[in-house]
C-alpha atoms as a PDB file:
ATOM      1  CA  UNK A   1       0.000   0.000   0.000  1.00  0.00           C
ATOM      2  CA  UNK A   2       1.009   3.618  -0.701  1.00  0.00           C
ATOM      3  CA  UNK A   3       0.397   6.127   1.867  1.00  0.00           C
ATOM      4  CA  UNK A   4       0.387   9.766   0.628  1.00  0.00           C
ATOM      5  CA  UNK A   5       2.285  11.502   3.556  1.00  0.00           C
ATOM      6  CA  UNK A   6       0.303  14.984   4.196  1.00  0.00           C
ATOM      7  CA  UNK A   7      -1.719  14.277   1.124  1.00  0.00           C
ATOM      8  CA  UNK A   8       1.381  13.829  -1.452  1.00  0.00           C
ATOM      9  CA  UNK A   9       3.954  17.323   0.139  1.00  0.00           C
ATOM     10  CA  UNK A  10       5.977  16.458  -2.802  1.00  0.00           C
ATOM     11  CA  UNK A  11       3.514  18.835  -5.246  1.00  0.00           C
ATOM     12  CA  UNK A  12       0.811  20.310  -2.278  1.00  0.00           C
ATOM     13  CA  UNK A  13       1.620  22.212   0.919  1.00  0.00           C
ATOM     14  CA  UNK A  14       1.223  19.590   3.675  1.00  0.00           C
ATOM     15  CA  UNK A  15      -2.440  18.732   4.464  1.00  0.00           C
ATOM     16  CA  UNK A  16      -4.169  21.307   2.434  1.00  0.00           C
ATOM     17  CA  UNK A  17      -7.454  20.103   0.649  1.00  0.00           C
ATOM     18  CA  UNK A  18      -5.129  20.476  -2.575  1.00  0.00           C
ATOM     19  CA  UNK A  19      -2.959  17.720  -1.116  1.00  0.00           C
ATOM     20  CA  UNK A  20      -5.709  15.564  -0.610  1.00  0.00           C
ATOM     21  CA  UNK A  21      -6.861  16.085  -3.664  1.00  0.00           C
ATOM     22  CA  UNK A  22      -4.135  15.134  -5.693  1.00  0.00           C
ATOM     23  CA  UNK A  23      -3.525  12.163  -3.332  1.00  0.00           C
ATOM     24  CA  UNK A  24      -7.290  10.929  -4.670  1.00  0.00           C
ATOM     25  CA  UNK A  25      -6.022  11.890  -8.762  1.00  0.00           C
ATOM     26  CA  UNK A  26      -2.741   9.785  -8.095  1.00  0.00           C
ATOM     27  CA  UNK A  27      -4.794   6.583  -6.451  1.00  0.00           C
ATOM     28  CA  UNK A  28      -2.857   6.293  -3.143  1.00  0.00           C
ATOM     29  CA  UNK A  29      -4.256   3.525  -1.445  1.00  0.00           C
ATOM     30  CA  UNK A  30      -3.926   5.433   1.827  1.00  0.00           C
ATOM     31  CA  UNK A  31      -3.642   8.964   2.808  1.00  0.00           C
ATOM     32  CA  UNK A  32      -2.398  10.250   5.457  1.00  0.00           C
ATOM     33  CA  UNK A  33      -2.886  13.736   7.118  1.00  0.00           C
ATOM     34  CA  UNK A  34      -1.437  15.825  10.349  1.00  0.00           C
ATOM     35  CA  UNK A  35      -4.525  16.823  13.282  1.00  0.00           C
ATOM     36  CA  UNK A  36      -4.215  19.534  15.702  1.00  0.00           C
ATOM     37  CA  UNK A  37      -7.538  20.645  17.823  1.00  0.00           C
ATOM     38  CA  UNK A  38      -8.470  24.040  18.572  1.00  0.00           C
ATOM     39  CA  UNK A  39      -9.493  26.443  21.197  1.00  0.00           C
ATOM     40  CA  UNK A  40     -13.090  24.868  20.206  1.00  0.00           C
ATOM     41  CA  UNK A  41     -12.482  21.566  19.209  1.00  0.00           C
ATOM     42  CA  UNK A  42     -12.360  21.287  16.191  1.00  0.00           C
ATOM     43  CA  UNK A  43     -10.032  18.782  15.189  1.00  0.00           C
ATOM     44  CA  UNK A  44      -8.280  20.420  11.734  1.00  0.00           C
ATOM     45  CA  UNK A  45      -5.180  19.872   9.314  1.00  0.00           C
ATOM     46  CA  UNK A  46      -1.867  20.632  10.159  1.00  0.00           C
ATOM     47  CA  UNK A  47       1.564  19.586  11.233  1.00  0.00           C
ATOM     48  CA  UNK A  48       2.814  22.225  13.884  1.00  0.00           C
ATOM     49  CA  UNK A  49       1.340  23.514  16.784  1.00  0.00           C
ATOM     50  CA  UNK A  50       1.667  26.948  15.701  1.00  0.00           C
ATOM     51  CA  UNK A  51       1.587  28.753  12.259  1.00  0.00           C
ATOM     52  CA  UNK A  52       4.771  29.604  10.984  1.00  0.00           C
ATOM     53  CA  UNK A  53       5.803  32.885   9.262  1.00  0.00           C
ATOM     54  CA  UNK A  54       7.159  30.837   6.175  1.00  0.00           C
ATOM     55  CA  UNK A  55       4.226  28.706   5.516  1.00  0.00           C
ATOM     56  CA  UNK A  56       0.738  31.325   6.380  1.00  0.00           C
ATOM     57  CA  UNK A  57       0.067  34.247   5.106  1.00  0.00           C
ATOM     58  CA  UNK A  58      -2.749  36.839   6.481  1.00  0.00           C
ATOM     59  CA  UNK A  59      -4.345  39.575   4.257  1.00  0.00           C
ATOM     60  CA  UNK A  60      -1.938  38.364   1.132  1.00  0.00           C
ATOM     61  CA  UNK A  61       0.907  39.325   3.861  1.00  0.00           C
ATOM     62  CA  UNK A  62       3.262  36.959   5.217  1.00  0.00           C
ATOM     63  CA  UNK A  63       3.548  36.547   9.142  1.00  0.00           C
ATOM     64  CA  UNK A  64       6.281  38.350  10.666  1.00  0.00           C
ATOM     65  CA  UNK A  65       6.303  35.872  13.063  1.00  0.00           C
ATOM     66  CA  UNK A  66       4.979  33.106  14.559  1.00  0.00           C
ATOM     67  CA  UNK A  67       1.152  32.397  15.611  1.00  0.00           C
ATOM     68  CA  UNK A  68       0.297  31.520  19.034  1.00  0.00           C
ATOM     69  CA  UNK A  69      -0.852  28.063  19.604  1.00  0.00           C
ATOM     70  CA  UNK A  70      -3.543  26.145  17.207  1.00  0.00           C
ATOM     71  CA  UNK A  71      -5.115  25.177  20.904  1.00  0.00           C
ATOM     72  CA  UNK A  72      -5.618  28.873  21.882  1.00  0.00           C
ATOM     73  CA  UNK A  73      -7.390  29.917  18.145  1.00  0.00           C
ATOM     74  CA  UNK A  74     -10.876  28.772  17.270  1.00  0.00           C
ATOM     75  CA  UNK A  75     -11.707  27.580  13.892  1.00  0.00           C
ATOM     76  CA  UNK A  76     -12.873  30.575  12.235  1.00  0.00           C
ATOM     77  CA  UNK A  77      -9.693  32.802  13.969  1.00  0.00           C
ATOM     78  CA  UNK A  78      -7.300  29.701  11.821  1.00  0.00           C
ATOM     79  CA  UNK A  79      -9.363  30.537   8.943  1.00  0.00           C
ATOM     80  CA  UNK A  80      -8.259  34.060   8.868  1.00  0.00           C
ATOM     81  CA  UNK A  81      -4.905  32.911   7.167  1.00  0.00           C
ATOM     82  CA  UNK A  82      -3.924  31.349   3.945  1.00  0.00           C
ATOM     83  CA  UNK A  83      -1.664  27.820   4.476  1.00  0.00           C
ATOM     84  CA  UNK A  84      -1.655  27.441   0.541  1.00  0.00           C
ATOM     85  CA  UNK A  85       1.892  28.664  -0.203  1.00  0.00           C
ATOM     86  CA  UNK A  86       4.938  28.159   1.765  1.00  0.00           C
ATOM     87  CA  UNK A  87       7.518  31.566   1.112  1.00  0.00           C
ATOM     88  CA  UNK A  88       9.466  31.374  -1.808  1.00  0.00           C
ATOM     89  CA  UNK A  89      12.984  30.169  -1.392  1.00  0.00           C
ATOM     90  CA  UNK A  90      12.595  30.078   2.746  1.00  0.00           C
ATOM     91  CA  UNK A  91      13.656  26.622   4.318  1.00  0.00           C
ATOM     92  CA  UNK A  92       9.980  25.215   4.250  1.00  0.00           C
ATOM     93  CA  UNK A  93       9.776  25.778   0.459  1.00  0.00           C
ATOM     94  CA  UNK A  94      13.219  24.543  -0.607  1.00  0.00           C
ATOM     95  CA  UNK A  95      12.632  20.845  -0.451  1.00  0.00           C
ATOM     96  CA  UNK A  96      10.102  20.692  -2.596  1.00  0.00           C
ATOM     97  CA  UNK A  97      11.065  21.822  -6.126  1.00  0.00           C
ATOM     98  CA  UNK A  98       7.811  20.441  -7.525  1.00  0.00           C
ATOM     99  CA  UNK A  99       5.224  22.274  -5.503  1.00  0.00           C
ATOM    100  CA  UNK A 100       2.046  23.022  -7.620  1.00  0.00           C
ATOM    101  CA  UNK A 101       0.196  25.736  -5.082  1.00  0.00           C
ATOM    102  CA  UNK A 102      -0.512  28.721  -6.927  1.00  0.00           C
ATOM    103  CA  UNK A 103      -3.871  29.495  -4.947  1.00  0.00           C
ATOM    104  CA  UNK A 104      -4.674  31.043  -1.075  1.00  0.00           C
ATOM    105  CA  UNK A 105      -6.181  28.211   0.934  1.00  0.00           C
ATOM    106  CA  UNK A 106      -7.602  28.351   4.112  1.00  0.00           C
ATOM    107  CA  UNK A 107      -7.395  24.949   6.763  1.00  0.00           C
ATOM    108  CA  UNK A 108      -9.559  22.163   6.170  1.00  0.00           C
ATOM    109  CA  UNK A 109     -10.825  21.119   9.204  1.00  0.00           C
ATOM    110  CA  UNK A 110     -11.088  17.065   9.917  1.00  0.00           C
ATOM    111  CA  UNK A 111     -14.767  16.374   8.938  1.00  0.00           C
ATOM    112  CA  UNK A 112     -14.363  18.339   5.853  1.00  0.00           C
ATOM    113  CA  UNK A 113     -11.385  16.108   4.886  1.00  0.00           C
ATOM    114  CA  UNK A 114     -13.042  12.852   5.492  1.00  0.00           C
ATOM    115  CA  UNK A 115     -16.025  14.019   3.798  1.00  0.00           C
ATOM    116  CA  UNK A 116     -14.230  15.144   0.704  1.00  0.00           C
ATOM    117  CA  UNK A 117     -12.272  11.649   0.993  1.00  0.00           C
ATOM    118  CA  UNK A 118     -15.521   9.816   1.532  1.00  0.00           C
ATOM    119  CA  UNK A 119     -17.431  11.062  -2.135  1.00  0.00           C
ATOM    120  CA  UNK A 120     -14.140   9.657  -4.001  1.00  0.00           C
ATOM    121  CA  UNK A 121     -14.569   6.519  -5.814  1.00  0.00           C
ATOM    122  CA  UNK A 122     -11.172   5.339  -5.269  1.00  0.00           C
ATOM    123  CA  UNK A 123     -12.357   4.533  -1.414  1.00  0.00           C
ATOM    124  CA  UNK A 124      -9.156   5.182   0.352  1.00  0.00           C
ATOM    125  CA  UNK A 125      -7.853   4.447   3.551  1.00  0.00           C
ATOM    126  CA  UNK A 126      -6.900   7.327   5.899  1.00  0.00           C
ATOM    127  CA  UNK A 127      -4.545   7.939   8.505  1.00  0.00           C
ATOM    128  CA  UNK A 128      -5.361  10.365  10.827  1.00  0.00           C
ATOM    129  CA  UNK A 129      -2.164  11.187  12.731  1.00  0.00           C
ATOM    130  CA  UNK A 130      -2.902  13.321  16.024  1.00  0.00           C
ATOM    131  CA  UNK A 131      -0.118  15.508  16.675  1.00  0.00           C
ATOM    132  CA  UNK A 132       0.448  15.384  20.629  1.00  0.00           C
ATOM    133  CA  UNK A 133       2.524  18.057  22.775  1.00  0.00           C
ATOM    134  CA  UNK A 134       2.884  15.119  25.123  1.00  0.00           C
ATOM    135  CA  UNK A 135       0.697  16.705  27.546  1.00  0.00           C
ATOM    136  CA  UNK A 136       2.552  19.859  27.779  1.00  0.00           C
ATOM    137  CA  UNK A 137       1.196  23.249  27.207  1.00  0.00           C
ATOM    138  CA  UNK A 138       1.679  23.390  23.092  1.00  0.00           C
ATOM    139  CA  UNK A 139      -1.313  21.184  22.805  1.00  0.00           C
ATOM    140  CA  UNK A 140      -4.073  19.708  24.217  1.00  0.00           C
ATOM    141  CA  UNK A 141      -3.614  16.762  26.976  1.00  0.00           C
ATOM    142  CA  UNK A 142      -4.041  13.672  25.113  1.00  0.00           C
ATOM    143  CA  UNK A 143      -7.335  12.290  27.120  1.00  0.00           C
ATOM    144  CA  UNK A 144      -8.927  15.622  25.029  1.00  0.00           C
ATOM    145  CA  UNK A 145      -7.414  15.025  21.993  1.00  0.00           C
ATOM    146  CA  UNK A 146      -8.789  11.269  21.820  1.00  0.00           C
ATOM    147  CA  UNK A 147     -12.399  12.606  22.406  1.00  0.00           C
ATOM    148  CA  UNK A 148     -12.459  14.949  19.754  1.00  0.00           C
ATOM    149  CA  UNK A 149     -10.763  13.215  17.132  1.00  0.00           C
ATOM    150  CA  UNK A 150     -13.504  10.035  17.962  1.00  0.00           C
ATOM    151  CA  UNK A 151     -16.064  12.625  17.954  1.00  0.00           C
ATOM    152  CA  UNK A 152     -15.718  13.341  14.695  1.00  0.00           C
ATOM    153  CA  UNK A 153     -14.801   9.683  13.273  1.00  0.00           C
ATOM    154  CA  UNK A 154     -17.692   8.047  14.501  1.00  0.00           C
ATOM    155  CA  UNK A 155     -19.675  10.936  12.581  1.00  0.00           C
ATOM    156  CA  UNK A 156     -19.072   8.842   9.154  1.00  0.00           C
ATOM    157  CA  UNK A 157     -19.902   5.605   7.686  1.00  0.00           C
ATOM    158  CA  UNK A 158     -16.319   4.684   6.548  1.00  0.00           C
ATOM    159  CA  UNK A 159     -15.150   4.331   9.450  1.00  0.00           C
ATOM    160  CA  UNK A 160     -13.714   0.872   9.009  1.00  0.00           C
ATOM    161  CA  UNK A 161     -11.255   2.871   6.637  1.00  0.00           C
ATOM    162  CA  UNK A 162     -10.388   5.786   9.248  1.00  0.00           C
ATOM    163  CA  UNK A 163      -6.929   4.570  10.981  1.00  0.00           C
ATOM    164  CA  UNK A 164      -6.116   6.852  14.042  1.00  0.00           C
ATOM    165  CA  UNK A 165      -1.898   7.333  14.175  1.00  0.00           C
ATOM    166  CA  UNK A 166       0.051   8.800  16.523  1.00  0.00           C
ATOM    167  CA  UNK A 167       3.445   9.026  18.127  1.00  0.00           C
ATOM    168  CA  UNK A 168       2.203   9.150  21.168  1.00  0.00           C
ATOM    169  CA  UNK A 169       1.408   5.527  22.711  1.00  0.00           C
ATOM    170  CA  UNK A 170      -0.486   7.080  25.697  1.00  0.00           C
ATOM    171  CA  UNK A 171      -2.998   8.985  23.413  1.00  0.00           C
ATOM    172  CA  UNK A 172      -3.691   5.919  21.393  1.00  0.00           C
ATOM    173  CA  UNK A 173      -4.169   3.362  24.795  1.00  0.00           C
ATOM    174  CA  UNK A 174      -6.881   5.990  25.608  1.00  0.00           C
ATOM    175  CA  UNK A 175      -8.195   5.457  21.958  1.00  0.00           C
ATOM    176  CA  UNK A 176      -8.849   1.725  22.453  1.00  0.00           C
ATOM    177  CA  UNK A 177     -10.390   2.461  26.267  1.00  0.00           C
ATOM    178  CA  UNK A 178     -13.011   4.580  24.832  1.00  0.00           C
ATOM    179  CA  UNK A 179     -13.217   2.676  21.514  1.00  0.00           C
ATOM    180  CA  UNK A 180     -11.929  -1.032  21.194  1.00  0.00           C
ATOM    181  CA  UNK A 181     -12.807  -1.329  17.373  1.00  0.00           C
ATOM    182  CA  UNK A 182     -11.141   1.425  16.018  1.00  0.00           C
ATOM    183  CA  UNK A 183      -7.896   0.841  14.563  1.00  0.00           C
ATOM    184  CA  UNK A 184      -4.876   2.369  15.396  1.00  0.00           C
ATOM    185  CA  UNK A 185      -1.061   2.406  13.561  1.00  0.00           C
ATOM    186  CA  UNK A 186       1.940   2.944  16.403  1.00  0.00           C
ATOM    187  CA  UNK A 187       4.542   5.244  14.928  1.00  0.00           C
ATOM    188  CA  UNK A 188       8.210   4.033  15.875  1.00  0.00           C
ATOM    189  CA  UNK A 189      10.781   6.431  16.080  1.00  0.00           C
ATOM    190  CA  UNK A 190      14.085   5.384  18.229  1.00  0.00           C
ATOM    191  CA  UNK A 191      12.898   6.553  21.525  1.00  0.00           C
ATOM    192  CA  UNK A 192      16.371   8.528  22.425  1.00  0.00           C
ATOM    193  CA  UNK A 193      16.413  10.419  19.308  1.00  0.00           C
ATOM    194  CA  UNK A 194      12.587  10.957  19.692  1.00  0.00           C
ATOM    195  CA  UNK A 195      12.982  12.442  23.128  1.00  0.00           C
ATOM    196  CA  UNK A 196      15.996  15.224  21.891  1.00  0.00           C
ATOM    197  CA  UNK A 197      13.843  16.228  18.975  1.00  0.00           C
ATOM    198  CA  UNK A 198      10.637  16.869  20.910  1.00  0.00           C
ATOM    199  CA  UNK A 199      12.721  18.517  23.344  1.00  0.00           C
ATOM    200  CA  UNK A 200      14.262  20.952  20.863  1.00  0.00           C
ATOM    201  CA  UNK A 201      10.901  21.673  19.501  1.00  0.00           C
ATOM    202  CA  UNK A 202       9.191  22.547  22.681  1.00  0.00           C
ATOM    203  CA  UNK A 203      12.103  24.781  23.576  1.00  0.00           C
ATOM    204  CA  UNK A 204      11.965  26.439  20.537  1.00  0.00           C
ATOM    205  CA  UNK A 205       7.840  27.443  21.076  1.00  0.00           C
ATOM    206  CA  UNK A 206       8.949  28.587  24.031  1.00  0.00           C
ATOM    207  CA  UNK A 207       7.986  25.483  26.319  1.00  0.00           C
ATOM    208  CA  UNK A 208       9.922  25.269  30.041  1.00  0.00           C
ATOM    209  CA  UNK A 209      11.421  21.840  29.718  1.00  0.00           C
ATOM    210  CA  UNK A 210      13.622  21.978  32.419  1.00  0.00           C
ATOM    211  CA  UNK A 211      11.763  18.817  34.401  1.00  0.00           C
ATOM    212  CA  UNK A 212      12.260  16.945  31.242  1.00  0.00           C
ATOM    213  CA  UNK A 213      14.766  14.224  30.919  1.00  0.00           C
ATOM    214  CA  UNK A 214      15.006  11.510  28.014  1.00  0.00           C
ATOM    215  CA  UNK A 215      13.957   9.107  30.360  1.00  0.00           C
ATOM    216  CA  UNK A 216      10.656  10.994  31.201  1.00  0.00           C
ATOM    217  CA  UNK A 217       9.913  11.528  27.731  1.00  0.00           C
ATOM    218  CA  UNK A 218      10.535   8.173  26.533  1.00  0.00           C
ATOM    219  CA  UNK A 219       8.189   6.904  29.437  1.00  0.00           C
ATOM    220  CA  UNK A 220       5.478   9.203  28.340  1.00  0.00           C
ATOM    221  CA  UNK A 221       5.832   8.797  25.156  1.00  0.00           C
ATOM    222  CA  UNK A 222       5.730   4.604  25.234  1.00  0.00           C
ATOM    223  CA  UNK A 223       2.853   5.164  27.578  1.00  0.00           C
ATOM    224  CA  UNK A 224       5.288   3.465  30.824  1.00  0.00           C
ATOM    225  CA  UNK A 225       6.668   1.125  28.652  1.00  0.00           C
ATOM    226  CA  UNK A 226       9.970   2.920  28.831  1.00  0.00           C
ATOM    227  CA  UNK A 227      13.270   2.010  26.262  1.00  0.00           C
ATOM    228  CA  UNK A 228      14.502  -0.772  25.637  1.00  0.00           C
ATOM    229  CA  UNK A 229      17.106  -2.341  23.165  1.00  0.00           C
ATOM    230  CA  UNK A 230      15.558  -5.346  22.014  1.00  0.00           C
ATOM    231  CA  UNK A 231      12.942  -3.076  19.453  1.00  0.00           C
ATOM    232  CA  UNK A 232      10.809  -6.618  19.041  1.00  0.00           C
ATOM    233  CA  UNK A 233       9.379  -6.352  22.617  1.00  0.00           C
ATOM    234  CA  UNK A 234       7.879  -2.785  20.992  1.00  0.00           C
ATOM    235  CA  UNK A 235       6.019  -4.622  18.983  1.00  0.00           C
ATOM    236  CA  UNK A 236       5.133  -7.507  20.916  1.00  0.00           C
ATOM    237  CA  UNK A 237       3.609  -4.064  23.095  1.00  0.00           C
ATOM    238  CA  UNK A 238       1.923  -2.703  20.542  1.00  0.00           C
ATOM    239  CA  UNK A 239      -0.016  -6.025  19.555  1.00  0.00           C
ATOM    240  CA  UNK A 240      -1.059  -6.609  23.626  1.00  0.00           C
ATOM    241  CA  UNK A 241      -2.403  -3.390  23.127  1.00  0.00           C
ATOM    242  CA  UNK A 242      -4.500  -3.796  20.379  1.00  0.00           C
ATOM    243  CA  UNK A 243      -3.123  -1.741  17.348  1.00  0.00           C
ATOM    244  CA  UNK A 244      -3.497  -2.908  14.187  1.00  0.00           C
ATOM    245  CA  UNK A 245       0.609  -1.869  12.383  1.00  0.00           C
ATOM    246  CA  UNK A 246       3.800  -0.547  13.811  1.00  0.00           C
ATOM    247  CA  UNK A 247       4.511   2.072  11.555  1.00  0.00           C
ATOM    248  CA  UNK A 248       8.947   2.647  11.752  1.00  0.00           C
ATOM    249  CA  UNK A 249      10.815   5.058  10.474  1.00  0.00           C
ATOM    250  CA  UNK A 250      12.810   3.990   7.681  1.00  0.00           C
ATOM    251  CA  UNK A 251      16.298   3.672   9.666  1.00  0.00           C
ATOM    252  CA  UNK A 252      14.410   2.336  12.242  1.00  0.00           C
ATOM    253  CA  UNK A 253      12.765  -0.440  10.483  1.00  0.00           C
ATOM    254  CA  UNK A 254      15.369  -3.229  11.011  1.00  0.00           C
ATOM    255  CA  UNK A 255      14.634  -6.881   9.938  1.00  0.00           C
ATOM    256  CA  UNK A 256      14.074  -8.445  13.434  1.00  0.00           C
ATOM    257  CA  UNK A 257      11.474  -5.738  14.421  1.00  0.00           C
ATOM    258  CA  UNK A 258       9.848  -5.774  11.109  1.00  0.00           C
ATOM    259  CA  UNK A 259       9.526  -9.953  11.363  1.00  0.00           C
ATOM    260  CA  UNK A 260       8.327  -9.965  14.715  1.00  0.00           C
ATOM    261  CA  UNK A 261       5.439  -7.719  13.700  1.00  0.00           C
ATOM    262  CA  UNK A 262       4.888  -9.458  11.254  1.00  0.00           C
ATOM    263  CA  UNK A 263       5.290 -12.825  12.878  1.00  0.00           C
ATOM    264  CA  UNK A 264       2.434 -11.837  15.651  1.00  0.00           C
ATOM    265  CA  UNK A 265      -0.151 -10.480  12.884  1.00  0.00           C
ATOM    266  CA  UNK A 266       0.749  -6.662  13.043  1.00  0.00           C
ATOM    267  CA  UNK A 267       0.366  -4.782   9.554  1.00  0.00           C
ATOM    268  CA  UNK A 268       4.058  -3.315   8.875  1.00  0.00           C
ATOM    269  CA  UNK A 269       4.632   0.374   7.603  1.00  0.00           C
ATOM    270  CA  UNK A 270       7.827   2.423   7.244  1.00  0.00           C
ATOM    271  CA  UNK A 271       8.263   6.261   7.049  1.00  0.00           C
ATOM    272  CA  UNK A 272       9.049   8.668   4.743  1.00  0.00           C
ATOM    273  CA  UNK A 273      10.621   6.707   1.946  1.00  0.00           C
ATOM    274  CA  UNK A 274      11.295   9.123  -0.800  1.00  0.00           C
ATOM    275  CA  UNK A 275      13.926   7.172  -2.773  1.00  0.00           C
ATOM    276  CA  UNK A 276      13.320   4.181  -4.962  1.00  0.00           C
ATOM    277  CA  UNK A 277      16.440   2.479  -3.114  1.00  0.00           C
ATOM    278  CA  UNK A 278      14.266   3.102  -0.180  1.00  0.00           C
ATOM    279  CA  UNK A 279      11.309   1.768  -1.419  1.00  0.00           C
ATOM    280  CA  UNK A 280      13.170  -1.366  -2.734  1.00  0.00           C
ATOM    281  CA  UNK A 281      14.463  -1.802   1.009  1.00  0.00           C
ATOM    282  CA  UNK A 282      10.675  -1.803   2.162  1.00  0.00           C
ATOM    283  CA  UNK A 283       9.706  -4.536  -0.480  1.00  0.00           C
ATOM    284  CA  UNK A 284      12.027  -6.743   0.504  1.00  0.00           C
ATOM    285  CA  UNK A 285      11.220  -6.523   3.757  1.00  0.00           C
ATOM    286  CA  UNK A 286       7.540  -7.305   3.144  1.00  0.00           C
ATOM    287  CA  UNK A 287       6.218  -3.683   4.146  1.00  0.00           C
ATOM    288  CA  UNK A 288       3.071  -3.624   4.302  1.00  0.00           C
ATOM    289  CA  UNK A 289       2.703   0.448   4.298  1.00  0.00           C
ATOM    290  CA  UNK A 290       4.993   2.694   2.093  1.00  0.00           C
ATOM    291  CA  UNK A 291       4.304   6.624   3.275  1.00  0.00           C
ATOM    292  CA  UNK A 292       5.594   8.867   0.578  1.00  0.00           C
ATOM    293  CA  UNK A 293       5.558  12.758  -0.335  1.00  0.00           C
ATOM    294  CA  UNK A 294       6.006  11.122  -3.886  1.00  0.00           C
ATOM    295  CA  UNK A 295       2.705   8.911  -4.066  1.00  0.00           C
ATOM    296  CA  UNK A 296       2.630   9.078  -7.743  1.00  0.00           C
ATOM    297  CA  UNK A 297       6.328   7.696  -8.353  1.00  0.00           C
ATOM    298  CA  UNK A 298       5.714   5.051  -5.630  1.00  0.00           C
ATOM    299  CA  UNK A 299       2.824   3.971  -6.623  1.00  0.00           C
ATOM    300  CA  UNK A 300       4.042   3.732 -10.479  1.00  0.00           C
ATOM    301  CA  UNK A 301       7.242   1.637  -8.843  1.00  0.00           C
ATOM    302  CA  UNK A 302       5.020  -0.719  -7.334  1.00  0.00           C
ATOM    303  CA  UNK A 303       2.061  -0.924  -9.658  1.00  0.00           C
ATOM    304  CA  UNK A 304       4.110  -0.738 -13.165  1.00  0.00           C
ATOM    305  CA  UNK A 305       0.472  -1.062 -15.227  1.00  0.00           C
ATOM    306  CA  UNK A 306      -1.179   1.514 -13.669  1.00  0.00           C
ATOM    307  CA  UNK A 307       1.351   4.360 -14.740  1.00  0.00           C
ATOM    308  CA  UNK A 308       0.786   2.767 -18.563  1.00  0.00           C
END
């Protein structure tokens, strides 16, 4: 399967309704989108938990600086500002030389998305990935984050295609107390590494992280679990728990992990796999789950007829 990461961010700005869009032209068999909630929870599209100056733009003006939180705006204050475009030639523009936004768009929020999504014939999967601030003040605690993410789910019919995804173990435990049936994909990232990013990133929002150690974060974050080195008793975890794939980053994806999942009946994904070396890697490991800013090259490499 061929997950279009953010909607395809190879040719759309991440998560925009033109993402998703082009993610339903290309025939991704799964795509996969970024949720933050707001001050009035509504659950919408995007990766940060702020707006930055680079990517949103306000009265055809770019920001001079970052927004405050997406928790502390309500819905129609978010839709004041134009995600469509990321500044020309800034950092969050550079990677992505084949970027097709040309138009102002405003943030889809999640029920619009799965709606859109829903009226396609193609009948994709989604992954909803909830973007957690590990219960610190950037986002919501993650007890409110799996209510109003569910809230809006069990809204429509296709429901059996609406995987909820998520970093955050915790979050996602919470997910199968209030709802056993739906299905849920663990994201794997080495836990040490994990812990000094998400550090850096609070810091740099202005978060006081001076209680956090990597040891705290990694507990959090594995919902108690804590690290180990032995990455198949992850997913022996995740299976105990109930999810339904273990979803690695590519480095991270080593054979004995990926066989174990596979061994105990967990779907296998790997993360974000941008190369065709890369993808070769994930076939012959028996990935399930390729996620891709390039869905249409990826899905070409693996389905050879349907780019004829």
């Amino acid at each position: 399967m061929v997950v279009a990461h953010a909607g395809g961010a190879a040719y759309h700005v991440h998560n925009t309704r033109s993402a998703i869009l082009h993610a339903l032209d290309v025939k991704a068999d799964i795509i996969e989108f970024d949720v933050q909630d707001t001050k009035d929870h509504i659950p919408v599209l995007h990766h940060d938990f702020v707006l930055q100056p680079d990517e949103a733009q306000q009265n055809h003006h770019w920001l001079d600086k970052r927004t405050t939180f997406i928790r502390n705006m309500t819905f129609a204050e978010l839709s004041n500002y134009s995600i469509g475009q990321n500044r020309s030639g800034s950092p969050s523009d550079k990677p992505y030389p084949f970027r097709r936004n040309k138009e102002q768009e405003t943030i889809i929020n999640l029920d619009n998305a799965l709606e859109l999504i829903s009226k396609s014939p193609n009948n994709p999967q989604v992954f909803v990935e909830v973007k957690s601030a590990l219960d610190l003040p950037a986002g919501y605690p993650a007890e409110t984050l799996a209510i109003d993410i569910l809230k809006i789910i069990h809204k429509h019919n296709n429901k059996d295609k609406i995987s909820i995804i998520s970093f955050d173990w915790k979050l996602l435990h919470l997910i199968h107390t209030i709802d056993p049936t739906q299905k849920t994909v663990y994201i794997f990232r080495d836990p040490l590494i994990y812990a000094r990013e998400f550090a850096n990133d609070m810091r740099d929002l202005g978060i006081d992280i001076t209680s956090l150690t990597p040891q705290k974060i990694i507990d959090r974050l594995t919902d108690g679990f804590g690290p180990v080195s032995n990455y198949c008793l992850y997913a022996d975890y995740i299976k105990k728990q109930g999810g339904w794939m273990l979803d690695a980053y590519k480095d991270d994806a080593t054979l004995p992990l990926v066989s174990q999942a596979q061994k105990i009946g967990l779907k296998t994904g790997v993360w974000t796999v941008d190369t065709l070396t890369e993808t070769s890697k994930a076939v012959a490991l028996g990935i399930n789950a390729i996620t891709t800013n390039y869905p249409d090259v990826i899905v070409a490499a693996l389905r050879p007829s349907s780019a004829q």
